[in-house]
N, C-alpha and C. Protein backbone atom coordinates (compact mmCIF):
# COMPACT_ATOMS: atom_id res chain seq x y z
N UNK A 1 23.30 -1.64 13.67
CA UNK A 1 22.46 -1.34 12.51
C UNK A 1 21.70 -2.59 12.09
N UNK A 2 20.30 -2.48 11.83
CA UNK A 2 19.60 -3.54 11.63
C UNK A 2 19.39 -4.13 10.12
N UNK A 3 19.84 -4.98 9.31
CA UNK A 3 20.26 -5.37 8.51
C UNK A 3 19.02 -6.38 8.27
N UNK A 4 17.71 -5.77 7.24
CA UNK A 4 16.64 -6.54 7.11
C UNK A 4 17.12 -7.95 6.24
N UNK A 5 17.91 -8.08 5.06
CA UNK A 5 17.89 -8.93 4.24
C UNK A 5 19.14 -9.17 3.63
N UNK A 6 20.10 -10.22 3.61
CA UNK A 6 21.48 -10.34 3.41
C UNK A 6 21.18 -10.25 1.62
N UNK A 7 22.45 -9.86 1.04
CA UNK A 7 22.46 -9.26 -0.55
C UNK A 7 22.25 -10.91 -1.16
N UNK A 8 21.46 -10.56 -2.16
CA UNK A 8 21.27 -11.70 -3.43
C UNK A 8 20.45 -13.08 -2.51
N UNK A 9 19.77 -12.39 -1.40
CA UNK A 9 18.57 -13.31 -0.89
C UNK A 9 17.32 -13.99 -2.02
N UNK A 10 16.88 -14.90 -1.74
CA UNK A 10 16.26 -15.56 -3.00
C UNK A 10 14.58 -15.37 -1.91
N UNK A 11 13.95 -14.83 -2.10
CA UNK A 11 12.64 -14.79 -2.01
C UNK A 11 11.85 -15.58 -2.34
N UNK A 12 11.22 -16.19 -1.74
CA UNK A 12 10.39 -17.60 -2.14
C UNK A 12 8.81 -16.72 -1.99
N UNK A 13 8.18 -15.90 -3.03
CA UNK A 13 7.07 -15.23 -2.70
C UNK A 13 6.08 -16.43 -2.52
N UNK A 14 6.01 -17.28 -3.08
CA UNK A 14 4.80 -18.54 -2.95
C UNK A 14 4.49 -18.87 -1.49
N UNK A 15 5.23 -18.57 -0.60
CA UNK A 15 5.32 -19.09 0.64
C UNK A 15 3.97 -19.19 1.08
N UNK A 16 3.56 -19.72 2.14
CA UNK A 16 1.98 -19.79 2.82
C UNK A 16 2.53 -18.89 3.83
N UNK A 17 1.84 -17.60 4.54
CA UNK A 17 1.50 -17.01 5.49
C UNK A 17 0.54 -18.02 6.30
N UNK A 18 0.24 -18.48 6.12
CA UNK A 18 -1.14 -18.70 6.78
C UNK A 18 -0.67 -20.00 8.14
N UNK A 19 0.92 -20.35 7.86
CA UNK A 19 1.10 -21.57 8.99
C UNK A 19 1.19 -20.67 10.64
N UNK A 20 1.32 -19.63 10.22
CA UNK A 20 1.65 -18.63 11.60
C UNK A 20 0.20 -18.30 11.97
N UNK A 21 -0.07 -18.20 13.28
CA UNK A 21 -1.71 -17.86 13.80
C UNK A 21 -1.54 -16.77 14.11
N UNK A 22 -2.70 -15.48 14.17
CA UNK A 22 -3.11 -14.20 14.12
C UNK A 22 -2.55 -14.05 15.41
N UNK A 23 -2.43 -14.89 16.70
CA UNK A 23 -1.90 -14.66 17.84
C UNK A 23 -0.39 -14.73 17.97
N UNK A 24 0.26 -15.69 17.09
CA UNK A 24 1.67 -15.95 16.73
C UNK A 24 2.16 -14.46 16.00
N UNK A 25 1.54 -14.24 15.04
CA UNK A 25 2.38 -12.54 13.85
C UNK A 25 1.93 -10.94 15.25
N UNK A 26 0.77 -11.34 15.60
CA UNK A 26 0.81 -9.99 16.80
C UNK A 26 1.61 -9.92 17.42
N UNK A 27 1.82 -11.39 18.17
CA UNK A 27 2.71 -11.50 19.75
C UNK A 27 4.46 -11.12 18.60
N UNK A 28 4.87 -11.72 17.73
CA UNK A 28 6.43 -11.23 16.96
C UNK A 28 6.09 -9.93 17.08
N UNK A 29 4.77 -9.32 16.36
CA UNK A 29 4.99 -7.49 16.21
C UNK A 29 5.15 -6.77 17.83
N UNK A 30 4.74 -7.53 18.81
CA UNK A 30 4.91 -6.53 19.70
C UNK A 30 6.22 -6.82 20.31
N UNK A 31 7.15 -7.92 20.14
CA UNK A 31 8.39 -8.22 20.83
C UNK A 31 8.85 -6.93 19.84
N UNK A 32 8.60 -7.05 18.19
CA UNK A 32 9.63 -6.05 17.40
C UNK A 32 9.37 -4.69 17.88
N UNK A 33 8.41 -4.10 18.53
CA UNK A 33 8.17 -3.10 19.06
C UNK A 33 9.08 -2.79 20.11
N UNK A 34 9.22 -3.80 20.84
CA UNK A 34 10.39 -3.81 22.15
C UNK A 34 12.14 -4.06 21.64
N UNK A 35 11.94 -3.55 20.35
CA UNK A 35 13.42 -3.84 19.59
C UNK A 35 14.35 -5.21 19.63
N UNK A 36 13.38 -6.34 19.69
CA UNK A 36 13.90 -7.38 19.73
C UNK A 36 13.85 -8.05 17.98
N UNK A 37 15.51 -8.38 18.01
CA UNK A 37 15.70 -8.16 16.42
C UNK A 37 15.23 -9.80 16.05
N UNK A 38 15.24 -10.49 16.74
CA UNK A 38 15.15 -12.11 17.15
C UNK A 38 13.55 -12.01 16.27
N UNK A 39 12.66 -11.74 17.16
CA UNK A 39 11.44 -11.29 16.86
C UNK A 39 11.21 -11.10 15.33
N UNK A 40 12.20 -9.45 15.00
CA UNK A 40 12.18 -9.34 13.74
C UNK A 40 12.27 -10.64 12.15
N UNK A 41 13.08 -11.10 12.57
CA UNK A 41 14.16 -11.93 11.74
C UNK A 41 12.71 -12.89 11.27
N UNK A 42 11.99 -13.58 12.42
CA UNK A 42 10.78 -14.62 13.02
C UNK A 42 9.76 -14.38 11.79
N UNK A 43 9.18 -12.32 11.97
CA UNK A 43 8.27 -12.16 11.52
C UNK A 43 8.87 -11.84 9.91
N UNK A 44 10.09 -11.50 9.48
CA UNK A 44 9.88 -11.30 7.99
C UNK A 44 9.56 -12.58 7.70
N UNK A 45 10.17 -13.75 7.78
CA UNK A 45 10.10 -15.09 7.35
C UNK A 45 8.30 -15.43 7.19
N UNK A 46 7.66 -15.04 8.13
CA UNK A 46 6.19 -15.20 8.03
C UNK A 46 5.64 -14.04 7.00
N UNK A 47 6.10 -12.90 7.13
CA UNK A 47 5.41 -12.04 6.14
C UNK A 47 6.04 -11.37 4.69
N UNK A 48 7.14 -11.24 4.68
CA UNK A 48 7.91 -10.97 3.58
C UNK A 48 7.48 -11.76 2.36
N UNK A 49 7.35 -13.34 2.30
CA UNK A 49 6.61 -13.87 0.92
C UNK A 49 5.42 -13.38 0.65
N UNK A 50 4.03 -13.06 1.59
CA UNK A 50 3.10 -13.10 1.33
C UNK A 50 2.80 -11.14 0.71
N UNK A 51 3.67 -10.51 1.57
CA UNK A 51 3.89 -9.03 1.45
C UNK A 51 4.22 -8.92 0.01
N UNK A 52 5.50 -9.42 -0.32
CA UNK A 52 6.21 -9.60 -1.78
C UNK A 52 4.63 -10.30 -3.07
N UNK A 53 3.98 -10.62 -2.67
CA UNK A 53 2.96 -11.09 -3.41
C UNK A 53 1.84 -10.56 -3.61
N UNK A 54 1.92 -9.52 -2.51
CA UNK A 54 0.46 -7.97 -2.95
C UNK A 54 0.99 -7.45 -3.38
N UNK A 55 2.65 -6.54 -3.47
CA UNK A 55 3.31 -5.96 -3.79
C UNK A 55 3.51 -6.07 -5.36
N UNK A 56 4.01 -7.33 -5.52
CA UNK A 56 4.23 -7.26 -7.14
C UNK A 56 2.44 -7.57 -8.36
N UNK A 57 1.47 -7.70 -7.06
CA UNK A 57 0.19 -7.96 -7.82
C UNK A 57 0.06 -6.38 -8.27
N UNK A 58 0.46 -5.75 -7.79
CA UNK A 58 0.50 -4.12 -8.13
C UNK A 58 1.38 -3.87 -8.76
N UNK A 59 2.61 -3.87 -8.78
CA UNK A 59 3.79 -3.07 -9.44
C UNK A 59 4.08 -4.26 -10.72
N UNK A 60 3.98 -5.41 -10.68
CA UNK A 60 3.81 -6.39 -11.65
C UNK A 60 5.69 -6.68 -11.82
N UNK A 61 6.50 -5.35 -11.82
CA UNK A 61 8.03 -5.48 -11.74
C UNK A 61 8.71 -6.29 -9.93
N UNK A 62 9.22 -7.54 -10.70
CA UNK A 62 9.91 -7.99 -9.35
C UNK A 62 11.24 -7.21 -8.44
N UNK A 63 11.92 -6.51 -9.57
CA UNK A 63 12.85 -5.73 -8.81
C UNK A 63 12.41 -4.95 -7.88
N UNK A 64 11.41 -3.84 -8.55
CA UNK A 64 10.88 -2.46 -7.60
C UNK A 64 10.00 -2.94 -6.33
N UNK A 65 9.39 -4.38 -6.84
CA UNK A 65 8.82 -5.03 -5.73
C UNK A 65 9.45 -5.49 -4.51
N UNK A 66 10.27 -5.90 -4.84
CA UNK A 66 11.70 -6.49 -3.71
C UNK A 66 11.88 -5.19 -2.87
N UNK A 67 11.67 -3.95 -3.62
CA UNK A 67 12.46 -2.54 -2.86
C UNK A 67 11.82 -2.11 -2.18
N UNK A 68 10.14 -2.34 -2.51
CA UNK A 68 9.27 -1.99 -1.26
C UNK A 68 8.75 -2.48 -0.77
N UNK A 69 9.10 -3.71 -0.90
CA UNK A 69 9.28 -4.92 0.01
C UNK A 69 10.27 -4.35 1.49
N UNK A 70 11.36 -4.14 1.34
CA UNK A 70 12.50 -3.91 2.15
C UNK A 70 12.25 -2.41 3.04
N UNK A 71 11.31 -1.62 1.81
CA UNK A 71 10.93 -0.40 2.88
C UNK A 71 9.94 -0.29 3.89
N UNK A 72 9.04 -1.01 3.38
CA UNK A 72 8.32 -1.48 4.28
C UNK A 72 8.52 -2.03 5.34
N UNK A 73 9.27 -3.16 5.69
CA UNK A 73 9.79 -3.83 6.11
C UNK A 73 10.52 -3.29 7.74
N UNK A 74 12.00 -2.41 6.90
CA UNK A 74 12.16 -1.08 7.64
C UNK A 74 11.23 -0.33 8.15
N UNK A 75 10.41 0.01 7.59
CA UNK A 75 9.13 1.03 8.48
C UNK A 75 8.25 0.18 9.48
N UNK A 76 8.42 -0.65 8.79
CA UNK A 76 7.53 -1.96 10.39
C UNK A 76 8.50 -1.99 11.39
N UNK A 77 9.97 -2.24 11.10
CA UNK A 77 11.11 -2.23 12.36
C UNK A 77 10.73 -0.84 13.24
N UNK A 78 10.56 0.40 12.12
CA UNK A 78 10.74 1.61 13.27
C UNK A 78 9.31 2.02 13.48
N UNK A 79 8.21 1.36 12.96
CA UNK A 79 6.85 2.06 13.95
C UNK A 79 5.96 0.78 14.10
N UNK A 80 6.79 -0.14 14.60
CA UNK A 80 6.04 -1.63 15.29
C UNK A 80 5.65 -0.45 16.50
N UNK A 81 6.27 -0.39 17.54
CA UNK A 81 5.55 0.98 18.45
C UNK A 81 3.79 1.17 18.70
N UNK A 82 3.63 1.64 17.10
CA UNK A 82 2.32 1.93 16.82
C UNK A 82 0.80 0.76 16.92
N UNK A 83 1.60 -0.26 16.75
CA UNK A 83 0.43 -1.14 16.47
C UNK A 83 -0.40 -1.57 17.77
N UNK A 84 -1.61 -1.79 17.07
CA UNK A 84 -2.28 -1.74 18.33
C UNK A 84 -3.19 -3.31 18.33
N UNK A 85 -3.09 -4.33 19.33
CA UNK A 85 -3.40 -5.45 18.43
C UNK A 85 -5.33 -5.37 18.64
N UNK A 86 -5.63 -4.41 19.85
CA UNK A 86 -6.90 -3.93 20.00
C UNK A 86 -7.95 -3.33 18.57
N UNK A 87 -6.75 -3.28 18.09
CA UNK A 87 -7.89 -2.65 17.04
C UNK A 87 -7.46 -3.50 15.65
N UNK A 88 -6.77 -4.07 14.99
CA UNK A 88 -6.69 -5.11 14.46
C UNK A 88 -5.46 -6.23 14.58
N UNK A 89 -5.60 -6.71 12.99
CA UNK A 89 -4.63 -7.94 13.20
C UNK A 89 -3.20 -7.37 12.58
N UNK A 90 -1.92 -8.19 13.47
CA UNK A 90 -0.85 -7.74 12.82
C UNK A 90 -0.69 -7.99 10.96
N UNK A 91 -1.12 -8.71 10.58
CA UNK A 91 -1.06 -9.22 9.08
C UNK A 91 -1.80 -8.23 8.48
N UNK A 92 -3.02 -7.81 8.63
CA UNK A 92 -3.69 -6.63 8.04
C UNK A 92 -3.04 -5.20 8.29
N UNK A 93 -2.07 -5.31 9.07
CA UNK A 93 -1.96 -3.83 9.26
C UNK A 93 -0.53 -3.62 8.63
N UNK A 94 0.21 -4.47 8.21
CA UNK A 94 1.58 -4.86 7.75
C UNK A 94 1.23 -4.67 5.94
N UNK A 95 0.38 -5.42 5.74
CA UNK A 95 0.03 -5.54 4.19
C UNK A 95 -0.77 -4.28 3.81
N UNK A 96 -1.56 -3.73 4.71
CA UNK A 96 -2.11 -2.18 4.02
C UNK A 96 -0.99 -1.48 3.74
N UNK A 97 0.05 -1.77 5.07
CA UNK A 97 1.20 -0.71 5.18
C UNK A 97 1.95 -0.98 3.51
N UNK A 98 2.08 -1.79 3.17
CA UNK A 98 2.66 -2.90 2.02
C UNK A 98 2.14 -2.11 0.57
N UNK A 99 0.45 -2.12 1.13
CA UNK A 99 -0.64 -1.53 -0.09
C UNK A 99 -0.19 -0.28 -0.64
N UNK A 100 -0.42 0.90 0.73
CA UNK A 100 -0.51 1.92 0.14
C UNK A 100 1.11 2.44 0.13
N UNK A 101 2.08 1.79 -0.52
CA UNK A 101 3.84 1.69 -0.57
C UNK A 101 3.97 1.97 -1.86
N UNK A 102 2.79 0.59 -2.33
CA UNK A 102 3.02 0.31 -3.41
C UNK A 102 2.34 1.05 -4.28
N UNK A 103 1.14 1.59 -4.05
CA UNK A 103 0.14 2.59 -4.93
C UNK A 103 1.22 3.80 -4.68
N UNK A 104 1.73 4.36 -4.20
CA UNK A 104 2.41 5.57 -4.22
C UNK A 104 3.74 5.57 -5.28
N UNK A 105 3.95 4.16 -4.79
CA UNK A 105 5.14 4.02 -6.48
C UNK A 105 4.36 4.14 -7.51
N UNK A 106 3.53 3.41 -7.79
CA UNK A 106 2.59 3.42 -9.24
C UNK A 106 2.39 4.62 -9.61
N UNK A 107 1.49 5.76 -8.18
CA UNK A 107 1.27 7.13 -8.84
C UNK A 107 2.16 7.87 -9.12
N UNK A 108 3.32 7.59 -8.48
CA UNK A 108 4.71 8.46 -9.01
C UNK A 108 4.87 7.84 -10.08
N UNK A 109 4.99 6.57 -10.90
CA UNK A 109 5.84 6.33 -11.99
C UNK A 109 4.68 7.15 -13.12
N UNK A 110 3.08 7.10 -12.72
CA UNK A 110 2.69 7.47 -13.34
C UNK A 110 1.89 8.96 -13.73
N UNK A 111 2.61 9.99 -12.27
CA UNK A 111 2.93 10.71 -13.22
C UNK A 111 3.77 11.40 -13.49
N UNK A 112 4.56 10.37 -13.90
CA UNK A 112 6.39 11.06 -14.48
C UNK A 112 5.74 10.70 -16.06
N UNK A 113 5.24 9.46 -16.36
CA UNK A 113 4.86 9.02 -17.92
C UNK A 113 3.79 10.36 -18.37
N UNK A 114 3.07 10.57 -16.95
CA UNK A 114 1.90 11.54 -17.95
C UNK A 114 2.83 13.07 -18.39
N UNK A 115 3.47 13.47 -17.29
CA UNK A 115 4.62 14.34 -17.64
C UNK A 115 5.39 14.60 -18.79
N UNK A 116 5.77 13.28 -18.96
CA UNK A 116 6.77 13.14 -20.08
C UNK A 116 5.60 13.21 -21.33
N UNK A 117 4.32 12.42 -21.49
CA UNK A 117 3.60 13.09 -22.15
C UNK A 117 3.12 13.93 -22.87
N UNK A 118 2.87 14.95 -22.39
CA UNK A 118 2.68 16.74 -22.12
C UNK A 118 3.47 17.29 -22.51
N UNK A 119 4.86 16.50 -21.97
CA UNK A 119 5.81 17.61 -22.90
C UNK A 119 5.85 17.17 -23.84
N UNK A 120 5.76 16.17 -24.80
CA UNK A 120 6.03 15.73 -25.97
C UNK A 120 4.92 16.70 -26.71
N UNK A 121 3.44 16.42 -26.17
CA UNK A 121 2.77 17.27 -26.88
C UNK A 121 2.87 18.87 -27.15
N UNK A 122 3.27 19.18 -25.95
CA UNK A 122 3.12 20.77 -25.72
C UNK A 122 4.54 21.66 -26.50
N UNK A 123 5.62 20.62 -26.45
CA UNK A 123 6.73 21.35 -27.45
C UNK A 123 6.68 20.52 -28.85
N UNK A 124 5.55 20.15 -29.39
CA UNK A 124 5.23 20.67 -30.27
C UNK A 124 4.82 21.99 -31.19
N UNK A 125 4.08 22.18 -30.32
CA UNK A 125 3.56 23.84 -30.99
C UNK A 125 4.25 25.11 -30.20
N UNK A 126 4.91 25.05 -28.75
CA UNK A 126 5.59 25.87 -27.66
C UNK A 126 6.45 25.38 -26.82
N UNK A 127 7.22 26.26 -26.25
CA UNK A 127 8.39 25.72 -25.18
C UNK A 127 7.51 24.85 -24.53
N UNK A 128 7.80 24.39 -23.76
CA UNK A 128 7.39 23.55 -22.22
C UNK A 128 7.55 24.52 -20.68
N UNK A 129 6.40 24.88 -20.48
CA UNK A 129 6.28 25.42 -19.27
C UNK A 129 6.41 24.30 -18.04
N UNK A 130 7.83 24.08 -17.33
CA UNK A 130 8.03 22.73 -16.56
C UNK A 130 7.56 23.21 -15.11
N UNK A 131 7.44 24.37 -14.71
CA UNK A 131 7.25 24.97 -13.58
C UNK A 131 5.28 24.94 -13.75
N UNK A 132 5.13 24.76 -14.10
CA UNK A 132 3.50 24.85 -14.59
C UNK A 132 2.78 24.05 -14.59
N UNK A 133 3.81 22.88 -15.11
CA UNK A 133 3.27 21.59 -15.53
C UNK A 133 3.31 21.10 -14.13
N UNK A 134 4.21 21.40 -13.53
CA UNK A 134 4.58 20.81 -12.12
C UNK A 134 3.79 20.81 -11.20
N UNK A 135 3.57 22.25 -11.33
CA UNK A 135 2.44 22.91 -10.25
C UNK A 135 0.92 22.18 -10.60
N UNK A 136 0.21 21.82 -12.26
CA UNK A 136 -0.45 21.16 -12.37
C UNK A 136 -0.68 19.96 -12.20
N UNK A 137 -0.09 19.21 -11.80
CA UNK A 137 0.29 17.38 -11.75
C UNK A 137 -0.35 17.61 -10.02
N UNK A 138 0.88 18.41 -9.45
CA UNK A 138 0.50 18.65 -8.11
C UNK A 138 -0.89 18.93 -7.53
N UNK A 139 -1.46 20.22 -8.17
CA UNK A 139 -3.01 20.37 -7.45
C UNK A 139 -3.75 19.22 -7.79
N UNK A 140 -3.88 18.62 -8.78
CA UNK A 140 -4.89 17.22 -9.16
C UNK A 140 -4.45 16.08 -8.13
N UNK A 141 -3.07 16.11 -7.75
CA UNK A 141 -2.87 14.88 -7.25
C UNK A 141 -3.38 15.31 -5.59
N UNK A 142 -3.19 16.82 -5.19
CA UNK A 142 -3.49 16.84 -3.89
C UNK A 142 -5.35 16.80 -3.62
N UNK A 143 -5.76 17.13 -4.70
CA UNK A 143 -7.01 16.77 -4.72
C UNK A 143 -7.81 15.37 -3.93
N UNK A 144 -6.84 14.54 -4.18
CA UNK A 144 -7.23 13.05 -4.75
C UNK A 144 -7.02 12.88 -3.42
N UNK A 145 -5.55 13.11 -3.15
CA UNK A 145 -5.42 12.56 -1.89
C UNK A 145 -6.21 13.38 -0.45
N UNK A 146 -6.88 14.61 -0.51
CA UNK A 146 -7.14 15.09 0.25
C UNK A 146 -8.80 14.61 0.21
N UNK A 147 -9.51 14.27 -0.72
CA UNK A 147 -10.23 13.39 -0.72
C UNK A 147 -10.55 12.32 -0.16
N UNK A 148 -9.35 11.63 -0.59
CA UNK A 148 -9.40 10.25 -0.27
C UNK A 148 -9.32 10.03 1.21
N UNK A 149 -8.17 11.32 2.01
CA UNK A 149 -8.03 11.27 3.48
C UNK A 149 -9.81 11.83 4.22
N UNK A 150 -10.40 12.26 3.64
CA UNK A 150 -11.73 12.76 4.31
C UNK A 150 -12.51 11.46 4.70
N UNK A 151 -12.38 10.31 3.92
CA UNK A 151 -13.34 9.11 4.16
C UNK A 151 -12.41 8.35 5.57
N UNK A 152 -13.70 7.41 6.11
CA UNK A 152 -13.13 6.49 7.08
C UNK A 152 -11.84 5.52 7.09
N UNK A 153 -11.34 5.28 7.64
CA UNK A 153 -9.84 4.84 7.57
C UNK A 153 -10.81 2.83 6.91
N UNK A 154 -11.46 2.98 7.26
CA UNK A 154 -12.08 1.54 6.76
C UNK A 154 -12.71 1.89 5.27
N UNK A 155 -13.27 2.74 4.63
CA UNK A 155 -13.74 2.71 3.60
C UNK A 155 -12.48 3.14 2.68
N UNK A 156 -11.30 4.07 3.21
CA UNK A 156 -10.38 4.30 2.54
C UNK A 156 -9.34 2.71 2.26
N UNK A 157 -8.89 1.61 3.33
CA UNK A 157 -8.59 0.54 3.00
C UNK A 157 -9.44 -0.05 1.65
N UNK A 158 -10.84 0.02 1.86
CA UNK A 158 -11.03 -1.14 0.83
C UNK A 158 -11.33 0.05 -0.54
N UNK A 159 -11.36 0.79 -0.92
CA UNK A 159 -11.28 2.04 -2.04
C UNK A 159 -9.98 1.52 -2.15
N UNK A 160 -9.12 1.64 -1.71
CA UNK A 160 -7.14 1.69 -2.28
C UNK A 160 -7.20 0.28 -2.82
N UNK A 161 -7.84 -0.65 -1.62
CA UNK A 161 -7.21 -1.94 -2.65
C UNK A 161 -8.39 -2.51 -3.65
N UNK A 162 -9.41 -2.10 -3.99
CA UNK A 162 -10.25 -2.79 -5.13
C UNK A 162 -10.11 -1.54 -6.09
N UNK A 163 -9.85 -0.20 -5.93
CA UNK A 163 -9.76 0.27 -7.02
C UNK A 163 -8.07 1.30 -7.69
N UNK A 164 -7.39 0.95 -6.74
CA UNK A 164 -6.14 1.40 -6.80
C UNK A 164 -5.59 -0.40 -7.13
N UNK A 165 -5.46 -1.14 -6.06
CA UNK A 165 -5.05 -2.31 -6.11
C UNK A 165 -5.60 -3.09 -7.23
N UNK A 166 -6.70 -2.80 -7.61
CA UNK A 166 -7.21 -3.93 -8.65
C UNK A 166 -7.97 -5.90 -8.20
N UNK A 167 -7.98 -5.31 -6.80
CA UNK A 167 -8.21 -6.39 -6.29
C UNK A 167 -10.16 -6.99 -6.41
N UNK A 168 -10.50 -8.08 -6.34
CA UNK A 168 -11.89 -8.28 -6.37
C UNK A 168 -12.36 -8.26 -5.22
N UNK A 169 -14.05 -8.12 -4.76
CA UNK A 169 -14.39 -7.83 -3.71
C UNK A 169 -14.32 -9.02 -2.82
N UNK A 170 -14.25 -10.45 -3.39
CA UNK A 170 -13.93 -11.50 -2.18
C UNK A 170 -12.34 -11.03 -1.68
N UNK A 171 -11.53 -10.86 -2.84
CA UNK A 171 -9.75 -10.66 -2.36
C UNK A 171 -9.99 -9.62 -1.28
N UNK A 172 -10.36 -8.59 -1.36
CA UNK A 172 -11.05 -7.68 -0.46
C UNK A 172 -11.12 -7.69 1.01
N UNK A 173 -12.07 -9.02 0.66
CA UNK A 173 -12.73 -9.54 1.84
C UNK A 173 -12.30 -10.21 2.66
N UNK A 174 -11.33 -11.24 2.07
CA UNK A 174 -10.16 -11.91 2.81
C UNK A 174 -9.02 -11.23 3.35
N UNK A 175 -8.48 -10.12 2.80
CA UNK A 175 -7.77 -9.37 3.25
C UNK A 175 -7.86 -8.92 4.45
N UNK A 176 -8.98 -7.91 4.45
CA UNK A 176 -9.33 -7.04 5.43
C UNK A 176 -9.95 -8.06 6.57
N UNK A 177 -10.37 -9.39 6.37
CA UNK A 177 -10.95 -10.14 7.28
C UNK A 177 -12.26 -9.56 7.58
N UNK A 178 -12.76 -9.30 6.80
CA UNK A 178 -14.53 -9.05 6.89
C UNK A 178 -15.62 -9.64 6.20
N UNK A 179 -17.08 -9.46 6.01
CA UNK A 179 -17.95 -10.39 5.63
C UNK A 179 -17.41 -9.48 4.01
N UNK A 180 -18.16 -10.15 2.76
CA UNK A 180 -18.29 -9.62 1.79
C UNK A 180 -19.35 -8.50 1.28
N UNK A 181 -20.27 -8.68 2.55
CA UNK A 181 -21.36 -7.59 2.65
C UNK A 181 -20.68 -6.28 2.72
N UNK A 182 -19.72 -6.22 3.82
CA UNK A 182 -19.20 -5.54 4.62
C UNK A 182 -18.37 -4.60 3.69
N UNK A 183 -17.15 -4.70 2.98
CA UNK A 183 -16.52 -4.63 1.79
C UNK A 183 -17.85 -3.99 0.62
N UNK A 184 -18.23 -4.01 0.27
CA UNK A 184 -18.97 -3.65 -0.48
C UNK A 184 -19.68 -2.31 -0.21
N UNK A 185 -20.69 -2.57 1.24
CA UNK A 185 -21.15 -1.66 1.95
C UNK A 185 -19.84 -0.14 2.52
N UNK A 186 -18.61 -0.44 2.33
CA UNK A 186 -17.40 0.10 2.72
C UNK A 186 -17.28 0.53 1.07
N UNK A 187 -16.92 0.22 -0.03
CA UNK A 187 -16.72 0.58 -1.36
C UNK A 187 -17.81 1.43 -1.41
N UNK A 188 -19.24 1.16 -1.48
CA UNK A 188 -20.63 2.38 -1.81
C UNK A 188 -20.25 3.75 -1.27
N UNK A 189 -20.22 3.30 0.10
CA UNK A 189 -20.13 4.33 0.77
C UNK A 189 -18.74 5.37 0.29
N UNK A 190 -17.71 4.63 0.28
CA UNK A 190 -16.90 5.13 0.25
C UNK A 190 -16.60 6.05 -1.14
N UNK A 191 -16.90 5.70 -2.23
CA UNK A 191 -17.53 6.14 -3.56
C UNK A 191 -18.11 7.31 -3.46
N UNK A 192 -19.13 7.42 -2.82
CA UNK A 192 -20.28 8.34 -2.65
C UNK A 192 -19.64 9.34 -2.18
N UNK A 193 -18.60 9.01 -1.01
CA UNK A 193 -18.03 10.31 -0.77
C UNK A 193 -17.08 11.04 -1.49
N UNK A 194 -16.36 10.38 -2.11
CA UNK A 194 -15.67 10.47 -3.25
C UNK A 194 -15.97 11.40 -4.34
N UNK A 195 -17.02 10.85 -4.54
CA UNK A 195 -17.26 12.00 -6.05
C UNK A 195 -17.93 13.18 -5.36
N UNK A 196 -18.28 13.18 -3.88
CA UNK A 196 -18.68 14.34 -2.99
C UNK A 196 -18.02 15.31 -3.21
N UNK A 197 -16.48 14.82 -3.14
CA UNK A 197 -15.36 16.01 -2.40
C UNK A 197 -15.04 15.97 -3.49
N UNK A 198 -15.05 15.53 -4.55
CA UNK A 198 -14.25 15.92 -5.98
C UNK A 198 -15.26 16.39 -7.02
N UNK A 199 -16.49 16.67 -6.40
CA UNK A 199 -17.57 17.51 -7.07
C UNK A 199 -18.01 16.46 -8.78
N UNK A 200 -17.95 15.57 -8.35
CA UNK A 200 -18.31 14.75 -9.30
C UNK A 200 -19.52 14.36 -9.61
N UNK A 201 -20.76 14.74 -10.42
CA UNK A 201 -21.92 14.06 -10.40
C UNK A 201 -21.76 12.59 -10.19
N UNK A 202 -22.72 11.73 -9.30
CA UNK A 202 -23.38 10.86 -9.10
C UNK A 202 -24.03 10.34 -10.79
């Protein structure tokens, strides 16, 4: 059993990613692909601080951050497999994985708060229809996401992290490793389609 992180580990999120080269974090992801735990152990040490540091720029809580920190982590052990270094870099494809972990906690915590909400208001004046409410949270949220899956896997990266993530369009830019033109031209576009599929005037 593969045992990502021994209990009451001290996380040094400050760490620099950046001493490991784009050829050094690929070549670890594809040994971890070949289930070499050696490999593994190599690449959290390179990515786990810098991961832990998009992570809590979103969730802002260090605990819940640590947790999907670790799931992630796990999900890189079981679909290293997937990566392809042809089509990008191991560090970008680890930290989206990281991104959209962490936006899915956020939209769950938030909407359990809008939930809890609703009912405060609604048994005011009537019971609480919880089967209703449920079913409503649900169609809006599948909306969003069925939306959001219609755009390019490149305009959907930089949409999640400048307007889910909160990130600016240089952070953006460094991330994804593209020009700042580029990022931008990826946000328009990606926008446009957006309020397309969600029937939103322009």
């Amino acid at each position: 059993m593969l045992v990502l992180v021994p209990p009451e580990i001290d996380v040094d999120e400050t760490a620099p990613a950046a001493d490991a080269t784009v050829e050094t974090t690929n070549a670890l992801l594809l040994r971890v692909a070949q289930g070499d735990q050696r490999a593994f152990s190599e690449l959290y040490d390179v990515i786990a601080p810098r991961m832990l540091g998009l992570v809590r720029h979103v969730l802002k809580d260090h605990a819940q951050s640590e947790e999907v920190v670790q799931e992630v982590l796990l999900e890189v052990w079981q679909t290293a497999p997937r990566f392809d270094p042809n089509k990008g870099k191991a560090v970008t494809w680890m930290l989206t994985m990281a991104h959209r972990r962490a936006i899915d906690r956020v939209r769950s915590a938030q909407s359990s708060r809008d939930r809890d909400t609703r009912i405060g208001i609604r048994d005011l004046d009537r019971e609480f229809d919880s089967v209703a409410e449920s079913v409503e949270i649900r169609i809006e949220h599948d909306r969003v996401e069925k939306a959001l899956s219609r755009l390019s896997e490149l305009q959907r990266q930089a949409v999640e992290l400048a307007y889910y993530g909160g990130y600016s369009h240089s952070e953006v830019s460094e991330m994804l490793g593209v020009p700042m033109g580029t990022v931008k031209t990826r946000l328009r576009d990606g926008m446009m389609r957006l309020r397309t599929e969600l029937g939103v005037a322009s």
